[in-house]
C-alpha atoms as a PDB file:
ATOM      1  CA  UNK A   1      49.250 -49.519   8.728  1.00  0.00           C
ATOM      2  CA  UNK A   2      47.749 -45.772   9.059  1.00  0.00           C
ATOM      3  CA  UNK A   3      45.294 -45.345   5.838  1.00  0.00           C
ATOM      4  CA  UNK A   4      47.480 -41.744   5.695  1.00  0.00           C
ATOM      5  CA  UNK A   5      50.505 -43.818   5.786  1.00  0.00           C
ATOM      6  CA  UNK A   6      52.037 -44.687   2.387  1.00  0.00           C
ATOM      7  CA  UNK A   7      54.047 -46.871   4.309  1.00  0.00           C
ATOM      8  CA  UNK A   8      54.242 -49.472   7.647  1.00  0.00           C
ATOM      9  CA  UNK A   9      55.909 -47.911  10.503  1.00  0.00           C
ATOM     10  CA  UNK A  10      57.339 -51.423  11.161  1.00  0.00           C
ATOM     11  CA  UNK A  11      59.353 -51.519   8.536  1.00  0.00           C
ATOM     12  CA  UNK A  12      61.254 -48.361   8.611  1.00  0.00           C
ATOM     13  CA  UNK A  13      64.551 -48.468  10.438  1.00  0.00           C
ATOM     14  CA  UNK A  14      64.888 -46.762  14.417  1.00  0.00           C
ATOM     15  CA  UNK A  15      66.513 -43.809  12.873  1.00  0.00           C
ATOM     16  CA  UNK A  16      64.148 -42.934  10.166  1.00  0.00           C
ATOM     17  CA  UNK A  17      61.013 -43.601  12.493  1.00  0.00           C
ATOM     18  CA  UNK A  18      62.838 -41.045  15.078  1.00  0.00           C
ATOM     19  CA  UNK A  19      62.953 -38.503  11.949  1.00  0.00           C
ATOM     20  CA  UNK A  20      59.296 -39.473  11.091  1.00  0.00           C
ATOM     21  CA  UNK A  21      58.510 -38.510  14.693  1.00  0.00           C
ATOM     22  CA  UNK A  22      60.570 -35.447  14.701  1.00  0.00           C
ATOM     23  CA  UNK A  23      58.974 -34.339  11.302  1.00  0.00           C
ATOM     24  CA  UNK A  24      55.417 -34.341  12.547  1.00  0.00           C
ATOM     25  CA  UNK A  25      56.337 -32.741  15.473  1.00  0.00           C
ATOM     26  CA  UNK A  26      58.234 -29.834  13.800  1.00  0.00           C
ATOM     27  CA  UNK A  27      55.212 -30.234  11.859  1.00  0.00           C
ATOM     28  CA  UNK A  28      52.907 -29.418  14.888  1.00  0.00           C
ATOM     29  CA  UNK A  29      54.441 -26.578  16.223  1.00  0.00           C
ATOM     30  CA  UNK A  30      54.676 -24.931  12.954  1.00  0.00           C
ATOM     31  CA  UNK A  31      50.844 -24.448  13.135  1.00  0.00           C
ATOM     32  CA  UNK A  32      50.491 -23.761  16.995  1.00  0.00           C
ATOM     33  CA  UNK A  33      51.229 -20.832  18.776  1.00  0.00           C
ATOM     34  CA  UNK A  34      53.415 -21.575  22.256  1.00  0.00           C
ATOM     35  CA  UNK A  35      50.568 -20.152  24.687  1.00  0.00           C
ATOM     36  CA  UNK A  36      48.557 -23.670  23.331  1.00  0.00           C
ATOM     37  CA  UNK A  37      51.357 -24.921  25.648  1.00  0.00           C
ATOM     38  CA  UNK A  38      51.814 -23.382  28.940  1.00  0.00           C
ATOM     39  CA  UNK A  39      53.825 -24.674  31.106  1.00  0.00           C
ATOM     40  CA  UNK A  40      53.482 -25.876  34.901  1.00  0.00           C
ATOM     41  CA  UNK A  41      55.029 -23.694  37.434  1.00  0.00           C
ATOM     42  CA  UNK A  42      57.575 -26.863  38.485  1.00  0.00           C
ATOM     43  CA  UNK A  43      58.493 -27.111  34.648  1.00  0.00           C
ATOM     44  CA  UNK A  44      59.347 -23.715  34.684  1.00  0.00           C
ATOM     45  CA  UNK A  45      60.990 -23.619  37.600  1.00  0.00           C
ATOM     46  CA  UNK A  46      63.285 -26.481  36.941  1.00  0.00           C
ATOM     47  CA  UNK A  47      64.302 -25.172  33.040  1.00  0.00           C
ATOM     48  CA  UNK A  48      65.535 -21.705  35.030  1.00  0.00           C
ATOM     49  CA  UNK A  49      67.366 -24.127  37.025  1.00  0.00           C
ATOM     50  CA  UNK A  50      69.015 -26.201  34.185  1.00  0.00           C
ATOM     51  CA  UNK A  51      69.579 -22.827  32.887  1.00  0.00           C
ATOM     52  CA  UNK A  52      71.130 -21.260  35.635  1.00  0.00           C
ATOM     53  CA  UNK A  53      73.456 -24.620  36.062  1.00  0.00           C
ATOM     54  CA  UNK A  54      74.396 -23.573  32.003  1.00  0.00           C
ATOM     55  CA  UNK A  55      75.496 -20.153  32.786  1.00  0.00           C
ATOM     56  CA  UNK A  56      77.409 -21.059  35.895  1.00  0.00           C
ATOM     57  CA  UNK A  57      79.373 -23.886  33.343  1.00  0.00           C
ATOM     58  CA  UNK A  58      78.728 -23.357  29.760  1.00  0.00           C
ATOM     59  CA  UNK A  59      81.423 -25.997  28.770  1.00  0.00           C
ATOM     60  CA  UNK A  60      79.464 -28.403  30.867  1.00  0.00           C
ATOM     61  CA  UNK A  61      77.487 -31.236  29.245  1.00  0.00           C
ATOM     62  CA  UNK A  62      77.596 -32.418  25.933  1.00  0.00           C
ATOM     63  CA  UNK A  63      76.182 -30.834  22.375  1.00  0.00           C
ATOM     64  CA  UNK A  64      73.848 -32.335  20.331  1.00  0.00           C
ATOM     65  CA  UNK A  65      76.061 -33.949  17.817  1.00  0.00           C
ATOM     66  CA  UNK A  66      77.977 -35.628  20.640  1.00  0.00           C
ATOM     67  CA  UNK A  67      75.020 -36.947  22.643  1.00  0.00           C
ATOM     68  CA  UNK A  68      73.817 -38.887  18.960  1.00  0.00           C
ATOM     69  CA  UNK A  69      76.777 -40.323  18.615  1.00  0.00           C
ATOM     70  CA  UNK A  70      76.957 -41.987  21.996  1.00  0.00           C
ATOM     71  CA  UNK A  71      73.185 -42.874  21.568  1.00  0.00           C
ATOM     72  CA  UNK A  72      74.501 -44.231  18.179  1.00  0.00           C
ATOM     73  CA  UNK A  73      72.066 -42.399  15.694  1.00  0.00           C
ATOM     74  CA  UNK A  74      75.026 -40.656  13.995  1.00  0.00           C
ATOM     75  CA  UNK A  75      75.100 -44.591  12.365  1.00  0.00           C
END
């Protein structure tokens, strides 16, 4: 167990150790600013791609709420 850790990792269930995660990210990029993280010019090349494909079919693909219930985290 982490000595910050009230608590062993191991025991928590998949879906509150994905929160956990989520939380210290959110966490994270609360404190930084987003030119700590500049991107590659493929990265940025392929999320103007994925978001050209969006505007061409917005009803395309699934939302969030759907893609965590097929995952099964909506459990």
């Amino acid at each position: 167990m982490h000595p910050i850790l009230k608590v062993d990792i191991s025991e928590l269930s998949v879906s509150e150790r994905i929160q956990l995660a989520e939380d210290l990210w959110d966490s994270i990029l609360l404190e930084c600013d987003a030119s700590e993280f500049p991107l590659r010019e493929s990265q940025k090349q392929e999320l103007d791609r994925r978001l050209g494909l969006h505007r061409q079919n917005p009803q395309q693909g699934s939302t969030w709420e759907e893609v965590k219930q097929r995952l099964g985290f909506d459990k």
